[in-house]
N, C-alpha and C. Protein backbone atom coordinates (compact mmCIF):
# COMPACT_ATOMS: atom_id res chain seq x y z
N UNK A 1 0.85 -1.18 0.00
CA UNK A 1 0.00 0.00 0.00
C UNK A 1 0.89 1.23 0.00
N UNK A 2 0.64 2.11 -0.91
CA UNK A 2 1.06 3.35 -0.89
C UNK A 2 0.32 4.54 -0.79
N UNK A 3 0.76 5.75 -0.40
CA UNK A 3 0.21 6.96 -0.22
C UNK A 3 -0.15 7.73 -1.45
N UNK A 4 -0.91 7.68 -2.11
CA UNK A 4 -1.07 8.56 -3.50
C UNK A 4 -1.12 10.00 -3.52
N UNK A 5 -1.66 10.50 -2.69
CA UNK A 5 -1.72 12.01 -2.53
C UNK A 5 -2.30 12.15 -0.51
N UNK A 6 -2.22 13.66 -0.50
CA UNK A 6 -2.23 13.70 0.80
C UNK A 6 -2.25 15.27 1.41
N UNK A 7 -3.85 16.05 2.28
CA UNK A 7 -3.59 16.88 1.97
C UNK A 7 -2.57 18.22 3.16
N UNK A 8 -1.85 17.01 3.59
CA UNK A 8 -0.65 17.89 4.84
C UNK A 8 -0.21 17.94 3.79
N UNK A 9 0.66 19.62 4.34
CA UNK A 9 1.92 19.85 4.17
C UNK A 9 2.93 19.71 5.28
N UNK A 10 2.67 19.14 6.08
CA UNK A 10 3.74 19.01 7.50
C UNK A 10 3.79 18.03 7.69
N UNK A 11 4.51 17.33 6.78
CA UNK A 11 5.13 15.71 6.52
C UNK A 11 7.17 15.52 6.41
N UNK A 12 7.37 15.04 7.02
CA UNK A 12 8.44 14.48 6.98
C UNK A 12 9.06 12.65 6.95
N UNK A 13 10.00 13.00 5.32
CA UNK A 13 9.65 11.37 5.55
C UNK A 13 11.45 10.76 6.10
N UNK A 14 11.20 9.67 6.66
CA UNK A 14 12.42 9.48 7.64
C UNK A 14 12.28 7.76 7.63
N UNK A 15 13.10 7.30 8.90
CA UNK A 15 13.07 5.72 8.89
C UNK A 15 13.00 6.08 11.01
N UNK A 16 12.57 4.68 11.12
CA UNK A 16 12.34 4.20 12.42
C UNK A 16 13.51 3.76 13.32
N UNK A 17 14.05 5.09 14.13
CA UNK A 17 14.93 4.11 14.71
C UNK A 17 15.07 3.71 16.40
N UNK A 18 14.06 4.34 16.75
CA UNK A 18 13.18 3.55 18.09
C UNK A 18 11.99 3.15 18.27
N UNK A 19 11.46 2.18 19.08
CA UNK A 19 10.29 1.86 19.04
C UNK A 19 10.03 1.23 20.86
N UNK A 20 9.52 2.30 21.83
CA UNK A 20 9.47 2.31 22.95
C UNK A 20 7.90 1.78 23.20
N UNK A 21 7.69 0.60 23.58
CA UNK A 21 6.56 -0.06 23.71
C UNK A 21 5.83 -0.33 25.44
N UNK A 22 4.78 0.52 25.08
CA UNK A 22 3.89 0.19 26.60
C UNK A 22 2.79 -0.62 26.44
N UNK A 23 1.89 -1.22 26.88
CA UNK A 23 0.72 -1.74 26.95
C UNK A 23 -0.27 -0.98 26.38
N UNK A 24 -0.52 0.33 26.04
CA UNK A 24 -1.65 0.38 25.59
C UNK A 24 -1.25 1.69 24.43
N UNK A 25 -0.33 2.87 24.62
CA UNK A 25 0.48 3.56 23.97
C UNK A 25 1.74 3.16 23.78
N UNK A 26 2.63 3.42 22.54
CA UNK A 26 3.61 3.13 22.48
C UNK A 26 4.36 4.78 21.56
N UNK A 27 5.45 5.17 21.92
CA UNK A 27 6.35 5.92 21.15
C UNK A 27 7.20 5.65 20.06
N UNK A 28 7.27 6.51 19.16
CA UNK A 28 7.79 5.95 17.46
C UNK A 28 8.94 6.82 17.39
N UNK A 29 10.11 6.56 17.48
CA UNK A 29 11.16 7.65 17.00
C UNK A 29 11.74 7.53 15.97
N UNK A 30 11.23 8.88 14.41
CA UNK A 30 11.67 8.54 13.24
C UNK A 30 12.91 9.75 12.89
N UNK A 31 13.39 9.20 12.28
CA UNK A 31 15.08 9.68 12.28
C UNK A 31 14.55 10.90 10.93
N UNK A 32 14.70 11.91 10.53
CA UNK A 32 14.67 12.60 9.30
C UNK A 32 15.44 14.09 9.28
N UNK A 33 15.14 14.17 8.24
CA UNK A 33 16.35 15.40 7.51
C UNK A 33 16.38 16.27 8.68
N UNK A 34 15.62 16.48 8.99
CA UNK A 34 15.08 17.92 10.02
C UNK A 34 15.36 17.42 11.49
N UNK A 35 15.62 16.22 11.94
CA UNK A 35 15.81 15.59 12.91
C UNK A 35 15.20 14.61 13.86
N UNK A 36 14.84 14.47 15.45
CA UNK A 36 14.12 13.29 14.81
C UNK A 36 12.66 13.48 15.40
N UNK A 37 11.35 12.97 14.77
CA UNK A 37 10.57 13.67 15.06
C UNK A 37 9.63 11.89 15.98
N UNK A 38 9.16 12.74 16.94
CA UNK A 38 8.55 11.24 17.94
C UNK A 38 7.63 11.12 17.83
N UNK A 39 6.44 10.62 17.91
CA UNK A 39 4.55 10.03 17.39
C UNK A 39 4.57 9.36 18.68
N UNK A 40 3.22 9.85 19.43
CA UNK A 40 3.30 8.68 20.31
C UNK A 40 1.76 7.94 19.55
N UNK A 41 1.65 6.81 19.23
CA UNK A 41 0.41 5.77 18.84
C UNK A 41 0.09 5.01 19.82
N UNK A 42 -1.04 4.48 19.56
CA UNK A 42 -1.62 2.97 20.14
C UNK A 42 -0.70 1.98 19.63
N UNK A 43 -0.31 1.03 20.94
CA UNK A 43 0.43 -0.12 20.57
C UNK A 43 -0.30 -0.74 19.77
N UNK A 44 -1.64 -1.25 19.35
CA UNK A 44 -2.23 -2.08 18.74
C UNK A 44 -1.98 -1.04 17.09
N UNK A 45 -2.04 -0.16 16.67
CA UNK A 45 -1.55 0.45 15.50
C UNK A 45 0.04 -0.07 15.05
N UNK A 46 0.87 0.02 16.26
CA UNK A 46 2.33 -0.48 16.14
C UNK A 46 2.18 -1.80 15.00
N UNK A 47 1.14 -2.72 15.92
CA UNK A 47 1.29 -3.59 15.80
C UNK A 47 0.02 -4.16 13.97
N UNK A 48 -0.87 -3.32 14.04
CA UNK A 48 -1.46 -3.70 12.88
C UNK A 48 -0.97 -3.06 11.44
N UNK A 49 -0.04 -2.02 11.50
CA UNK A 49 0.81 -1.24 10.38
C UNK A 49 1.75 -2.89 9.82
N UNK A 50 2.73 -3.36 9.86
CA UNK A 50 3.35 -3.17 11.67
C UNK A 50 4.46 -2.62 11.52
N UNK A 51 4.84 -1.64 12.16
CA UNK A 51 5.78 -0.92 12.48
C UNK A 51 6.81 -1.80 12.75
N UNK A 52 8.74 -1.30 12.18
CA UNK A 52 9.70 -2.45 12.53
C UNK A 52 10.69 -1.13 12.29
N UNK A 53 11.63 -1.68 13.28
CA UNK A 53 13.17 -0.35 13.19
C UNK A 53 13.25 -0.54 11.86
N UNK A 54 13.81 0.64 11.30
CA UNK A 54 14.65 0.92 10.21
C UNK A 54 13.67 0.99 8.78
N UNK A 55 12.27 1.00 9.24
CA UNK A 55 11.01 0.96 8.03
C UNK A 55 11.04 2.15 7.55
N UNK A 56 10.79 2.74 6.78
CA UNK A 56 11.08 3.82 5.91
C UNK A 56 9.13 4.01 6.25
N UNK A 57 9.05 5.65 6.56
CA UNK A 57 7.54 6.11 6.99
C UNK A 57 7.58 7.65 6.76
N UNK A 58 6.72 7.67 6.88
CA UNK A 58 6.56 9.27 6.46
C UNK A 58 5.41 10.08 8.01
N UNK A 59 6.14 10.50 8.52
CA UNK A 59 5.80 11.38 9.98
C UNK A 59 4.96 12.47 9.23
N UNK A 60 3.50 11.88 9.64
CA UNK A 60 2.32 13.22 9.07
C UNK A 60 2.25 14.53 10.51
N UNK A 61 2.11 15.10 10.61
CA UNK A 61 1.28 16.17 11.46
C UNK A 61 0.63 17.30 11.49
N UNK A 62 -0.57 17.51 12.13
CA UNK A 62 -1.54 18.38 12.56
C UNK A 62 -1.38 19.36 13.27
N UNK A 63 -0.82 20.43 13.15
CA UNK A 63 -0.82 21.34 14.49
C UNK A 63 -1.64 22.84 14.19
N UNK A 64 -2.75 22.53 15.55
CA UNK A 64 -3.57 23.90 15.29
C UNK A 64 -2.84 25.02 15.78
N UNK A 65 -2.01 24.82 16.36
CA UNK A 65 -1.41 25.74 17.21
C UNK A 65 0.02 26.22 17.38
N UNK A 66 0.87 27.10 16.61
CA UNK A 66 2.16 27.04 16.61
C UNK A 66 2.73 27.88 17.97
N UNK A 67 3.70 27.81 18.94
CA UNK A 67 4.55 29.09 19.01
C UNK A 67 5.45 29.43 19.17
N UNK A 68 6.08 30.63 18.82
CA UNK A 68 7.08 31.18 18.77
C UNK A 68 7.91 31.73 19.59
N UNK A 69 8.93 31.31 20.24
CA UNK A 69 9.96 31.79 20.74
C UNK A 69 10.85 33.11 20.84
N UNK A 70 11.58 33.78 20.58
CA UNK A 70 12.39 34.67 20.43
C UNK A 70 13.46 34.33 21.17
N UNK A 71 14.58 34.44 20.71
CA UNK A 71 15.92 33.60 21.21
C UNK A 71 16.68 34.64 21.68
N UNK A 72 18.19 34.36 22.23
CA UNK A 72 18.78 35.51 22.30
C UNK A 72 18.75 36.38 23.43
């Protein structure tokens, strides 16, 4: 199965290189250009994708809400 179109623009695509597993949530750490970005899912998603280190995925996200810092 592949992704044909898609309408985020706040996608980054990367590979899996942790996979921190709890009983009912589990954490996804995907390695990409930008650095590495974490998902926390349902273990049962882990497991019906199924998610495996080093799988090549594409980190979607939603954010209603940005903010901004000022550094310095």
């Amino acid at each position: 199965m592949s992704i044909a179109a898609i309408n985020s623009r706040n996608q980054f695509k990367g590979s899996i290189v942790a996979i921190h597993r709890a009983p009912v949530v589990s954490e996804i750490e995907v390695e990409t250009p930008a650095g590495i970005v974490s998902a926390v899912v349902t273990t049962s998603s882990v497991e019906r994708l199924p998610l495996r280190l080093g799988d090549e995925v594409l980190a979607v996200f939603k954010a209603t809400e940005v903010l901004v810092a000022k550094l310095g």
